[in-house]
N, C-alpha and C. Protein backbone atom coordinates (compact mmCIF):
# COMPACT_ATOMS: atom_id res chain seq x y z
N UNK A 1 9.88 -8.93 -10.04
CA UNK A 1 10.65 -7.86 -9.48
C UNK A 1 9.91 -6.55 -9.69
N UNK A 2 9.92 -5.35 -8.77
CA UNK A 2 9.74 -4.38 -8.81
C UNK A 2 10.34 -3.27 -8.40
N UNK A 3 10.06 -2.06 -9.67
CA UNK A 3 11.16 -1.09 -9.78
C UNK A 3 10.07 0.32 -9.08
N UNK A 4 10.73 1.10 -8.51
CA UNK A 4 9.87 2.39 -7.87
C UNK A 4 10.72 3.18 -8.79
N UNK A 5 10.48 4.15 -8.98
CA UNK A 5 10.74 5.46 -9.88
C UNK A 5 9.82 6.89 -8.51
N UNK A 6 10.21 7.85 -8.94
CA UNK A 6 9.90 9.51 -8.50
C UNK A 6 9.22 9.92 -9.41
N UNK A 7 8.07 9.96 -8.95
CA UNK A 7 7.20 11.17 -10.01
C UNK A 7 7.22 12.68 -9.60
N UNK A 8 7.45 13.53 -10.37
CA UNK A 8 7.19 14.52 -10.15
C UNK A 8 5.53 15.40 -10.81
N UNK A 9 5.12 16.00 -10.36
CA UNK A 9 4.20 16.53 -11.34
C UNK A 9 4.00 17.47 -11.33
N UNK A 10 4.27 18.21 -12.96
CA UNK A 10 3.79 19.64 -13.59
C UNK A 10 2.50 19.79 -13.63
N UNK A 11 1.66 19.27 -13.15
CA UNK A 11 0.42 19.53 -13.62
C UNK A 11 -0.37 21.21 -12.72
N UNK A 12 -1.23 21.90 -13.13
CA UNK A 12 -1.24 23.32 -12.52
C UNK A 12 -2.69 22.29 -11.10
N UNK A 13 -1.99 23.40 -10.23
CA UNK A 13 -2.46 22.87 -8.72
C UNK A 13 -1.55 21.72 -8.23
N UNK A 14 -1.01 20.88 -8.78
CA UNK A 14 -0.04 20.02 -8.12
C UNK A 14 1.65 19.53 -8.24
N UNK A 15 1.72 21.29 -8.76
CA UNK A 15 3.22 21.26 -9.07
C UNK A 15 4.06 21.34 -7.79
N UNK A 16 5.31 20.36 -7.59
CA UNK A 16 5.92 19.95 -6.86
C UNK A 16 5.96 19.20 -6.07
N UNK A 17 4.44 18.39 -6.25
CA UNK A 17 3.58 17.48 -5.69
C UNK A 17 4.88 15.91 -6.42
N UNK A 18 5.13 15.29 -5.08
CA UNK A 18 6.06 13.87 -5.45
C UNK A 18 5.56 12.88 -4.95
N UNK A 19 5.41 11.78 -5.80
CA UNK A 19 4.94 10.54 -5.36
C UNK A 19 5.70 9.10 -6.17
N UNK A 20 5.70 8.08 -5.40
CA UNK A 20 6.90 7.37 -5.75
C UNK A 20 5.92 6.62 -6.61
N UNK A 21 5.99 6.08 -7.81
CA UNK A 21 5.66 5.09 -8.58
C UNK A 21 6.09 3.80 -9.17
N UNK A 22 5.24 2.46 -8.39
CA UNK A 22 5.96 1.55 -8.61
C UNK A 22 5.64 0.52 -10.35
N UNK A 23 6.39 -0.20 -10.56
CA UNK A 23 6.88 -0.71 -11.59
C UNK A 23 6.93 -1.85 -11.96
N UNK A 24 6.12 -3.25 -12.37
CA UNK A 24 6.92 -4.13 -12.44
C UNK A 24 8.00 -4.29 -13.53
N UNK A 25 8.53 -5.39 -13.45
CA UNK A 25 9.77 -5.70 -13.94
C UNK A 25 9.49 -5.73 -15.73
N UNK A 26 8.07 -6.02 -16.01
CA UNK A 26 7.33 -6.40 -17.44
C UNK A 26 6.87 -4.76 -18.06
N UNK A 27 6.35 -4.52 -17.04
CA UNK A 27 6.18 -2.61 -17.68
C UNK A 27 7.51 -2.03 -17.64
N UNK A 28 8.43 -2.27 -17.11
CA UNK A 28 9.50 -1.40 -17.39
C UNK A 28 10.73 -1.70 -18.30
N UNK A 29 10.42 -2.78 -19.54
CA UNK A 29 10.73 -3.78 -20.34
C UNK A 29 9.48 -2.85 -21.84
N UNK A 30 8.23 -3.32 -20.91
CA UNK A 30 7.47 -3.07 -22.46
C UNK A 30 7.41 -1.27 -22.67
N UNK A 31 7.68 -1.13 -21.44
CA UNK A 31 7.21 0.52 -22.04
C UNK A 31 8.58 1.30 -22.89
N UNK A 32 9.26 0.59 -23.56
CA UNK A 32 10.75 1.05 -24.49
C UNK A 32 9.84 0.61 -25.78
N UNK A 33 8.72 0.31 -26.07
CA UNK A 33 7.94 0.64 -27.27
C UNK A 33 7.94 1.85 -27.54
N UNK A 34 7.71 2.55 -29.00
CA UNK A 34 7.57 3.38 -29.50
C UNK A 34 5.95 4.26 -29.01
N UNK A 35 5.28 2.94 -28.85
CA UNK A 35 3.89 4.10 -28.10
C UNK A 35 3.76 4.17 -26.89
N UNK A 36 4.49 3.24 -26.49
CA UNK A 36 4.62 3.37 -24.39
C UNK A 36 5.91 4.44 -24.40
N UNK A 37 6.76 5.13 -24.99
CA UNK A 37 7.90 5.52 -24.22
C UNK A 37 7.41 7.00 -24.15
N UNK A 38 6.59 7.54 -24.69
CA UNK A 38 6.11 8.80 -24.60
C UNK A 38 4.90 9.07 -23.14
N UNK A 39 4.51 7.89 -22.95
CA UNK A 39 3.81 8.13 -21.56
C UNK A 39 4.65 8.65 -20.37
N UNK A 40 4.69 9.48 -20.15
CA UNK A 40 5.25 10.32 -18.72
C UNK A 40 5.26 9.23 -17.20
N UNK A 41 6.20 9.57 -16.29
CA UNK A 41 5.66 8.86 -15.31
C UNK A 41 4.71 9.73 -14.24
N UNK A 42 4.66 11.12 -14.79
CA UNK A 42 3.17 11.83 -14.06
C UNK A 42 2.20 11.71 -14.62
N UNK A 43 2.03 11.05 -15.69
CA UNK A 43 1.06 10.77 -15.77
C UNK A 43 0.33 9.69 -15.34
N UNK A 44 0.96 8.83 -15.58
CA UNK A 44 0.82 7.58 -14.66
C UNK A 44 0.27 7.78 -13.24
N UNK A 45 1.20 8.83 -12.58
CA UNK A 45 0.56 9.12 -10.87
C UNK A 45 -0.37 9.41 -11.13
N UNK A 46 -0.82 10.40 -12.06
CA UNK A 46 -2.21 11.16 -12.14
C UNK A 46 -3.39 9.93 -11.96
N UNK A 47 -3.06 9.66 -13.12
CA UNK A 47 -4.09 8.57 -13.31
C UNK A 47 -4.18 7.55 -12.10
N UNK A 48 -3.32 7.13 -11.55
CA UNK A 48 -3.53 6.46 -10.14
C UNK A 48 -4.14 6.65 -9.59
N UNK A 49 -3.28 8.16 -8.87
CA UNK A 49 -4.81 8.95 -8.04
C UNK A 49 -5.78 9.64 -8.01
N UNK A 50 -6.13 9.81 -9.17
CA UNK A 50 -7.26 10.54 -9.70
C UNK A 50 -8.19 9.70 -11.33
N UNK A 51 -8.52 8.99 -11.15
CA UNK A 51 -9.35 8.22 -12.32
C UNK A 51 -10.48 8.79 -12.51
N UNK A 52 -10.67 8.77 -13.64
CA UNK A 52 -11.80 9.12 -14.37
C UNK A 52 -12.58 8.01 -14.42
N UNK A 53 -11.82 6.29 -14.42
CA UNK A 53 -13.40 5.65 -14.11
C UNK A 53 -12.23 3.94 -13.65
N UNK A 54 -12.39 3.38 -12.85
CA UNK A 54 -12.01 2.37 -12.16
C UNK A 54 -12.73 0.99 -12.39
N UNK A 55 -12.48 -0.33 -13.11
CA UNK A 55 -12.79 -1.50 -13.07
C UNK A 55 -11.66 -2.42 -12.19
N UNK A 56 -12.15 -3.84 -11.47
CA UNK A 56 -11.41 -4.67 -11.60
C UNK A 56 -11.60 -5.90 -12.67
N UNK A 57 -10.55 -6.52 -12.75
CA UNK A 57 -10.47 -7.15 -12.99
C UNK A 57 -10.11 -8.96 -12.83
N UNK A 58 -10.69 -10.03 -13.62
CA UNK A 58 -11.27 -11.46 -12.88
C UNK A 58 -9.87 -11.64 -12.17
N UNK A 59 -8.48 -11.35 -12.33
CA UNK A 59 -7.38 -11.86 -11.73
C UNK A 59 -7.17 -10.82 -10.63
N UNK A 60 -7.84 -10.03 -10.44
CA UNK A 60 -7.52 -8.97 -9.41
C UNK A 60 -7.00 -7.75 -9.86
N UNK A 61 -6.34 -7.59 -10.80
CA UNK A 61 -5.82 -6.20 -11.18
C UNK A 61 -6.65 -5.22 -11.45
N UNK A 62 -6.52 -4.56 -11.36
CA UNK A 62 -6.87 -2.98 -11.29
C UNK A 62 -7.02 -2.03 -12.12
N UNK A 63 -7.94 -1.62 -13.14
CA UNK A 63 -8.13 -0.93 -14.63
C UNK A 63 -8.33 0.37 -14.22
N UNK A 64 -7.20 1.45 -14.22
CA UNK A 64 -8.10 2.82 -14.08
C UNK A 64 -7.49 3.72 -15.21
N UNK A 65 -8.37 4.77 -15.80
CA UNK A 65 -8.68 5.35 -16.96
C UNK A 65 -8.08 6.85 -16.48
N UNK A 66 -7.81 8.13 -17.17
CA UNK A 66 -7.53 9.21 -17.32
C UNK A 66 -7.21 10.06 -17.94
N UNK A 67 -7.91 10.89 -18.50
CA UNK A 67 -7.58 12.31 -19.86
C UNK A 67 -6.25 12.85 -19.60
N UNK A 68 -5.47 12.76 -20.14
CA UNK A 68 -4.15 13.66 -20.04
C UNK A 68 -4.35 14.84 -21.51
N UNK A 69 -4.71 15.88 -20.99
CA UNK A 69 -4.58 16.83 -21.74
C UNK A 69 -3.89 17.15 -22.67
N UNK A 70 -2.47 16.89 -22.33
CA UNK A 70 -1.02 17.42 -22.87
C UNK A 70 -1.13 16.22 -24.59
N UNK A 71 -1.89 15.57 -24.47
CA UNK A 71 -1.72 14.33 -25.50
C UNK A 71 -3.12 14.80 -25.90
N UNK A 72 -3.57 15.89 -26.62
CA UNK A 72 -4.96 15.71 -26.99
C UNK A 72 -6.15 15.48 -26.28
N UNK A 73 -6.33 15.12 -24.68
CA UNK A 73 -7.02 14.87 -24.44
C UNK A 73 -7.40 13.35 -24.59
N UNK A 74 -6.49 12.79 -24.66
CA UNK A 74 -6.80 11.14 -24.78
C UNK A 74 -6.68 10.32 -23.42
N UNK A 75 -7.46 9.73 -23.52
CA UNK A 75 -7.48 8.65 -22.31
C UNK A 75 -6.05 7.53 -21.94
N UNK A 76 -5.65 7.82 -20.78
CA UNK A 76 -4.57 6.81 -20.67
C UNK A 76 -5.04 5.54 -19.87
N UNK A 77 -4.45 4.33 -19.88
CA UNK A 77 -5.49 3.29 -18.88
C UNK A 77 -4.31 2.58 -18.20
N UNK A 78 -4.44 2.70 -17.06
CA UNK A 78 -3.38 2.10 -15.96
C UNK A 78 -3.66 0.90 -15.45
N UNK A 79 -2.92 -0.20 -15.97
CA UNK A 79 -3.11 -1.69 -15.26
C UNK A 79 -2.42 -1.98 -13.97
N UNK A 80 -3.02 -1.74 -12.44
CA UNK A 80 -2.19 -2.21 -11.75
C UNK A 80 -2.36 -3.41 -11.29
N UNK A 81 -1.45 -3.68 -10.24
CA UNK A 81 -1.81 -5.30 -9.72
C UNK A 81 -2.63 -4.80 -8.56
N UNK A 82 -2.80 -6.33 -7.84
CA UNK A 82 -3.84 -6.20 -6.63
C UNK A 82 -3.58 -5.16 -5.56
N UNK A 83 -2.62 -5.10 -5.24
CA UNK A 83 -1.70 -3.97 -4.54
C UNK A 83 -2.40 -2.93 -4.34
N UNK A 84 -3.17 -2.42 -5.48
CA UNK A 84 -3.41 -0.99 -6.03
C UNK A 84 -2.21 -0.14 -6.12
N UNK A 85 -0.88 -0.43 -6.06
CA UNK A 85 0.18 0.67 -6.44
C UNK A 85 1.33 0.17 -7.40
N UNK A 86 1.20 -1.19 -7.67
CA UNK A 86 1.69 -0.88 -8.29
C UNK A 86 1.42 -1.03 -10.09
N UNK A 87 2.25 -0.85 -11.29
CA UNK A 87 1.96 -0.50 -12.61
C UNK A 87 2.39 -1.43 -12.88
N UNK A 88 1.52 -2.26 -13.78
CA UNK A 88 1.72 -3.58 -14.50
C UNK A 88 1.47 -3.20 -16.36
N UNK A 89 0.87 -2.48 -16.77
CA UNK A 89 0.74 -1.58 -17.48
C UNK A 89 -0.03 -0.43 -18.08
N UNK A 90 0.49 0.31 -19.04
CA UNK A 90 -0.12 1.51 -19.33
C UNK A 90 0.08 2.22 -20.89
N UNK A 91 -1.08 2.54 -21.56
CA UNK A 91 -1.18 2.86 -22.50
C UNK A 91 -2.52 3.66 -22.86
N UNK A 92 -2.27 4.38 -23.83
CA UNK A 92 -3.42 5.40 -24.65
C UNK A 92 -4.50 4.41 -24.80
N UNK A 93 -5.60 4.11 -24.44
CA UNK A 93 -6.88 3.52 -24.89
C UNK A 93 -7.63 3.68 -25.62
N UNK A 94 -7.58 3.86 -26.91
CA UNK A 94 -8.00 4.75 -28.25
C UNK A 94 -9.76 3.75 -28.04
N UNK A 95 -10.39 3.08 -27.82
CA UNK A 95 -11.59 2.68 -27.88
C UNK A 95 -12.68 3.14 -26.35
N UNK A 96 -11.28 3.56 -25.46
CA UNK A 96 -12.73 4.03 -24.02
C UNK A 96 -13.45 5.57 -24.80
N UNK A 97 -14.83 5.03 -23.63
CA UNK A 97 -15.22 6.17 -23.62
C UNK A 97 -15.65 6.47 -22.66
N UNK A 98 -15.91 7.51 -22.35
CA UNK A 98 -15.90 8.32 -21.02
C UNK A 98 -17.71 7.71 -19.89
C-alpha cells in the first residue's frame, strides 16, 4: 500500500514550493522511530529532487543522498522504489561521504 502526504517547503528560494510525497506502507510504520520521526517530509522532497549523489540499486531501488542543513549539515539518504517517487526509506547516513 501507498500513502501520498503534501510537502511543503521552507527552504530559502523554494518557499511555497508543494510537492506530493509518496510513502510506502513500511516507511510510514518505521519512520515512528525515535531517529526517523524527526526527518521532515521536506526534506525528503528535497532530497528527491535535488541529490547530492544517486546509486541504484541490484533490486531496482533507488539510493539518493542530501545535506540538510537545519540538522548540522548531515547527509539524509532516500530509499525509493523503482518508480523513482516513491519513499521506501529514509534516514541520517552517518558513514556517506560526499
Amino acid at each position: 500500500m501507498i500513502f501520498s502526504r503534501l510537502a511543503r517547503s521552507k527552504l530559502p528560494g523554494l518557499q511555497g514550493i508543494e510537492s506530493t510525497v509518496k510513502f510506502t506502507k513500511y516507511f510510514d510504520f518505521i519512520r515512528q522511530r525515535p531517529d526517523r520521526v524527526i526527518i521532515r517530509d521536506e526534506w525528503i522532497a528535497q532530497v528527491v529532487s535535488n541529490p547530492v549523489k544517486e546509486t541504484v540499486q541490484q533490486d531496482g531501488r533507488i539510493r539518493r543522498w542530501g545535506q540538510i542543513k537545519e540538522m548540522e549539515n548531515r547527509f539524509l539518504r532516500v530509499v525509493l522504489l523503482p518508480d523513482h517517487e516513491t519513499v521506501h526509506n529514509a534516514f541520517f547516513d552517518r558513514g556517506f561521504k560526499p
